[in-house]
N, C-alpha and C. Protein backbone atom coordinates (compact mmCIF):
# COMPACT_ATOMS: atom_id res chain seq x y z
N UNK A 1 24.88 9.15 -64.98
CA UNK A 1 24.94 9.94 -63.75
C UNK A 1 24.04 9.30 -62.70
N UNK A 2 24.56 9.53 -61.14
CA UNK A 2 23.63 8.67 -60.15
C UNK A 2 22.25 9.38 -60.08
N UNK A 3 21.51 8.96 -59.48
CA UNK A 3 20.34 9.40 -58.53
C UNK A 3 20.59 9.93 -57.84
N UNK A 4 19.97 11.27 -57.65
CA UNK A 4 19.79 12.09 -56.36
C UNK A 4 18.97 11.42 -55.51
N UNK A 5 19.85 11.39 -54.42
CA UNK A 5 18.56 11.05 -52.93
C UNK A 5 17.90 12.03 -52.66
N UNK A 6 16.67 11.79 -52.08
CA UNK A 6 15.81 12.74 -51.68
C UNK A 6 15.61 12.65 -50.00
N UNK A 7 15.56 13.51 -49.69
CA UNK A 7 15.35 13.60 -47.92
C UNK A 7 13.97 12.49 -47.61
N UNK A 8 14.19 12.01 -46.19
CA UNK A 8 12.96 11.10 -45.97
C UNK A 8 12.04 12.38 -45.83
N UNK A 9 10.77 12.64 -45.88
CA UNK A 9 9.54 13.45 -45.40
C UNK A 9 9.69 13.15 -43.97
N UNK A 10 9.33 14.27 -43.30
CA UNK A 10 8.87 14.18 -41.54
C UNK A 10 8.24 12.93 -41.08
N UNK A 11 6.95 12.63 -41.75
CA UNK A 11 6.61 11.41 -41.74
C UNK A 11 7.16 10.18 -41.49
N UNK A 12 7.84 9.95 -42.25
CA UNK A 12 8.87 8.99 -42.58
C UNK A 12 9.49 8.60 -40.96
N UNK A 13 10.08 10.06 -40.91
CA UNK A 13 11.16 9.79 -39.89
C UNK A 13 10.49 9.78 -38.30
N UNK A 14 9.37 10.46 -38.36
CA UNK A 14 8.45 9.95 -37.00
C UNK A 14 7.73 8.42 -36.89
N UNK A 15 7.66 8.17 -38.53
CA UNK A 15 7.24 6.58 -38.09
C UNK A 15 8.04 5.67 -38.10
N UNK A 16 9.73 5.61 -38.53
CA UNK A 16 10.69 5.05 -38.06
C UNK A 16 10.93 5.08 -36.51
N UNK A 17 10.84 6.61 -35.80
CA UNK A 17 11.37 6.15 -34.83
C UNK A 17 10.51 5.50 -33.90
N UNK A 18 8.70 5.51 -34.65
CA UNK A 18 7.78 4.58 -33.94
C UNK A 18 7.83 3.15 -33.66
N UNK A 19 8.43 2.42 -35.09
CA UNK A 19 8.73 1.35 -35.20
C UNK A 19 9.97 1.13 -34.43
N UNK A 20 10.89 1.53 -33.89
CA UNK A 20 11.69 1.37 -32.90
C UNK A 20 11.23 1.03 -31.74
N UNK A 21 9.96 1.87 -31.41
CA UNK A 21 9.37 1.97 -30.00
C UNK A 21 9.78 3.12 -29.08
N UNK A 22 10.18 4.17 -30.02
CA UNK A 22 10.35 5.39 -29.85
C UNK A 22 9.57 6.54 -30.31
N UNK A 23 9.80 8.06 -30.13
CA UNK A 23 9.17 9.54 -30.27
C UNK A 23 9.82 10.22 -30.48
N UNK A 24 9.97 11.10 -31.16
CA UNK A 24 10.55 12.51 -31.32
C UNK A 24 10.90 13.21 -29.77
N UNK A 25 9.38 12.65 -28.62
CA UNK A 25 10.00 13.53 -27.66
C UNK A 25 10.42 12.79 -26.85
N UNK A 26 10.84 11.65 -27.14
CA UNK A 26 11.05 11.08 -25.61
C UNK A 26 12.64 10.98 -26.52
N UNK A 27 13.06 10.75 -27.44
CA UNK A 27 14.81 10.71 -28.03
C UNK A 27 15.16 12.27 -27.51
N UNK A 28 13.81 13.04 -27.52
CA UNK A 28 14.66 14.72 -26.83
C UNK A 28 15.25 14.67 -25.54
N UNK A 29 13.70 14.20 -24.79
CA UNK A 29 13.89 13.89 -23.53
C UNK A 29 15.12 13.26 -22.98
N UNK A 30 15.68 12.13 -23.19
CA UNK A 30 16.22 11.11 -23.15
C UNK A 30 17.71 11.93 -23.15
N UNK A 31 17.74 13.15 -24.20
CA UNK A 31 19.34 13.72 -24.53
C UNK A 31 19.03 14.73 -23.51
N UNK A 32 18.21 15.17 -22.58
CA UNK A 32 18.01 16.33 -21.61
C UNK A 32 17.81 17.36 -22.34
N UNK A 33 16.88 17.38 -23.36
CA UNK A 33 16.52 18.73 -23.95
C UNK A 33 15.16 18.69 -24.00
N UNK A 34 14.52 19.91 -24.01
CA UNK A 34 12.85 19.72 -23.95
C UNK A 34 12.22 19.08 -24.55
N UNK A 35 11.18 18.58 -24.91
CA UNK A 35 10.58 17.05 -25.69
C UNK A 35 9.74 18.02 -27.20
N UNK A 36 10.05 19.38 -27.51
CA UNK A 36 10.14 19.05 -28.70
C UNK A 36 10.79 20.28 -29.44
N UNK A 37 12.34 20.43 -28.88
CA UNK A 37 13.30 20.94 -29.45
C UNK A 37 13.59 19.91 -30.27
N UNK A 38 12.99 18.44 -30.38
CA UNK A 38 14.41 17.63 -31.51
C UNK A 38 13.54 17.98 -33.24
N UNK A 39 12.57 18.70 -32.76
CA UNK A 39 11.56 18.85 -34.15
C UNK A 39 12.26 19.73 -34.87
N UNK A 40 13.18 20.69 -34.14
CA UNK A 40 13.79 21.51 -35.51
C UNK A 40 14.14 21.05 -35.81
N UNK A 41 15.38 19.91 -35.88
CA UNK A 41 16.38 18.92 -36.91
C UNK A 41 15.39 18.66 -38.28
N UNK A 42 13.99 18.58 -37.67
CA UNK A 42 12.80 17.93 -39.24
C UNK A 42 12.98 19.26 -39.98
N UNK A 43 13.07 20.49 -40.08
CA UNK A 43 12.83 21.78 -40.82
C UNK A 43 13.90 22.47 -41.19
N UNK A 44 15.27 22.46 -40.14
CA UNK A 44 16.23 23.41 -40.18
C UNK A 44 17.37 22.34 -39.99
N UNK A 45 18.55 22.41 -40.65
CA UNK A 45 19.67 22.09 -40.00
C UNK A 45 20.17 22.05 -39.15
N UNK A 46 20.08 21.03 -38.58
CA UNK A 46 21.09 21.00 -36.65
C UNK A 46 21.29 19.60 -36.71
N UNK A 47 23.26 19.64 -36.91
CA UNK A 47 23.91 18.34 -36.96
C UNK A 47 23.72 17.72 -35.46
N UNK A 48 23.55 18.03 -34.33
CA UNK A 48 23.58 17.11 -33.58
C UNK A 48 21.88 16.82 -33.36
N UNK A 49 20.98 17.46 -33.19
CA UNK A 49 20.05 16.65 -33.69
C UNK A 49 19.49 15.92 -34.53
N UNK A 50 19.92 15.89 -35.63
CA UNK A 50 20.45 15.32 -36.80
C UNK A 50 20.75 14.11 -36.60
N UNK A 51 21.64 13.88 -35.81
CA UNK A 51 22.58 12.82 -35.39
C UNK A 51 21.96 11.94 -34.00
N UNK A 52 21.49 12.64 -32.76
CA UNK A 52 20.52 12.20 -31.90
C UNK A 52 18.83 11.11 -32.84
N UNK A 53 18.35 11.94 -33.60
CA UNK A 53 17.50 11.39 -34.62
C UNK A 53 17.59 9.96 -35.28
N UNK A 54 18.88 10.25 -35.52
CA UNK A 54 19.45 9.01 -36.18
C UNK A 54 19.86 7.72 -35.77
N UNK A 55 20.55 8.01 -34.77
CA UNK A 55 21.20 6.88 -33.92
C UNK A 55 19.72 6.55 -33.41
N UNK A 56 18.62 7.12 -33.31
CA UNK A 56 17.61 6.24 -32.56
C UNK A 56 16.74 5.40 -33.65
N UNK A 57 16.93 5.70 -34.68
CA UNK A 57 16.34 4.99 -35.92
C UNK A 57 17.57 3.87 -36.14
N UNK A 58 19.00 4.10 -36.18
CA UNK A 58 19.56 3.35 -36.77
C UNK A 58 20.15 3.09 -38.38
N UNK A 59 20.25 4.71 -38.38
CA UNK A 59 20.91 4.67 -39.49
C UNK A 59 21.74 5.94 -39.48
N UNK A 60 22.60 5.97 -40.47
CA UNK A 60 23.49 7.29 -40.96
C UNK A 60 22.36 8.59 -40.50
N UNK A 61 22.91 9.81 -40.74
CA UNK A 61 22.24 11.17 -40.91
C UNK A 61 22.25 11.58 -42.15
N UNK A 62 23.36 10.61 -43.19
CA UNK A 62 23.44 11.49 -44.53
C UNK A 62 22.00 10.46 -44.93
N UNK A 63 22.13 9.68 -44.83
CA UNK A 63 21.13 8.69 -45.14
C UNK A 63 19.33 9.56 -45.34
N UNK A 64 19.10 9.95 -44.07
CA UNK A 64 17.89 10.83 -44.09
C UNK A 64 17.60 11.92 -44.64
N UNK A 65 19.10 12.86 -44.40
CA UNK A 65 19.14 14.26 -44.86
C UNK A 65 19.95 14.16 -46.02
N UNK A 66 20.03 13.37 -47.11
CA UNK A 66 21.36 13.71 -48.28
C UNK A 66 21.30 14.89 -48.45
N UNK A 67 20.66 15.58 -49.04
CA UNK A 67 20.78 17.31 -49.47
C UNK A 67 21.69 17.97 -48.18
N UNK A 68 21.87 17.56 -47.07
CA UNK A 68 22.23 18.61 -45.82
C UNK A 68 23.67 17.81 -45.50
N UNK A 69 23.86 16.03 -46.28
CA UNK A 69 25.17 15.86 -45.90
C UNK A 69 26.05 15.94 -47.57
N UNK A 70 25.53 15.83 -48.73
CA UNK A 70 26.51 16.07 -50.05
C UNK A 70 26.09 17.14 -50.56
N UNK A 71 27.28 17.76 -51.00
CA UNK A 71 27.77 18.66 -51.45
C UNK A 71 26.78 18.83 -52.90
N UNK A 72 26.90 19.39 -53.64
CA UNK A 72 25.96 19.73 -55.18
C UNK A 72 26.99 18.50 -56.04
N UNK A 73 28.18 18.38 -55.83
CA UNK A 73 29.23 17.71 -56.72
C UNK A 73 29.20 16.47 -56.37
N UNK A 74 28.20 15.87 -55.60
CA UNK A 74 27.50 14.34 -54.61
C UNK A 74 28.95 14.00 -53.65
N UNK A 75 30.05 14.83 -52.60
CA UNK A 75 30.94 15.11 -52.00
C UNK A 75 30.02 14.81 -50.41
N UNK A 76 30.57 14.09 -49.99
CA UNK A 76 30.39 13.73 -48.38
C UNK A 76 30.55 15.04 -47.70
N UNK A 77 29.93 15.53 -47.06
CA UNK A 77 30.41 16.80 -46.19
C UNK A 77 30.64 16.50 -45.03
N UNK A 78 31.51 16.99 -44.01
CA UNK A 78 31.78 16.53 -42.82
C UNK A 78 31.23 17.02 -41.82
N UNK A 79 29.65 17.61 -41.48
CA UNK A 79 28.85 18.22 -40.45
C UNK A 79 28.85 17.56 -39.13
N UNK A 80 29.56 16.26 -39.12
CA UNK A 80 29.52 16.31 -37.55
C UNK A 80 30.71 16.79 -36.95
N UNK A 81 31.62 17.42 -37.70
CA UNK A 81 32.37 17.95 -36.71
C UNK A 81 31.90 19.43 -36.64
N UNK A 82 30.93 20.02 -36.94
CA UNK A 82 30.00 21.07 -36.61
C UNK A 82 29.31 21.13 -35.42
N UNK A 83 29.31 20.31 -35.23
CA UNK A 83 28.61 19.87 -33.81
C UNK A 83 29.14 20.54 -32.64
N UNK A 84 28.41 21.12 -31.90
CA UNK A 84 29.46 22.09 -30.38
C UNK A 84 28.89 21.03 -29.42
N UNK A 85 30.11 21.15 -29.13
CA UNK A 85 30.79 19.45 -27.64
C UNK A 85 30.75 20.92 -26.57
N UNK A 86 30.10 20.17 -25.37
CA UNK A 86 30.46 20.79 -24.33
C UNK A 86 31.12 19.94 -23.20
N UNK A 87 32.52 20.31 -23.26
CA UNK A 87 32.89 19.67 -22.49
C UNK A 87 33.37 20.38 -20.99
């Protein structure tokens, strides 16, 4: 049977997006949301911050969050189309 992934720690993912030459608040900033609404994505589920997070590190979202993108049966879940588009 595989390995369970484990979520990166907060840590992790604030000093990735350091090594970019990025912040938690300036990737908020940057999407026009207050500079530290993107901190819930670290505690609570929210696919598009989730996904904002990510693209500034450079990697997947299942990648960081596995528990929040596979299923218990290790099943891809499809949360970005959860995402509300305002168009």
């Amino acid at each position: 049977m595989g390995e369970t992934k484990q979520d990166w720690h907060q840590a992790d993912i604030i000093a990735a997006l350091r090594k970019k030459g990025t912040s938690l608040a300036a990737v908020s900033r940057e999407a026009g949301l207050c500079s530290t609404t993107l901190g819930n994505a670290l505690i609570r589920p929210w696919p598009k911050g989730e996904w904002l997070i990510s693209e500034a590190i450079g990697v997947t979202p299942d990648e960081i969050w596995p528990s929040r993108y596979y299923s218990s049966q290790g099943e891809l879940i499809d949360r970005q189309a959860k995402i509300r588009r305002v168009e």
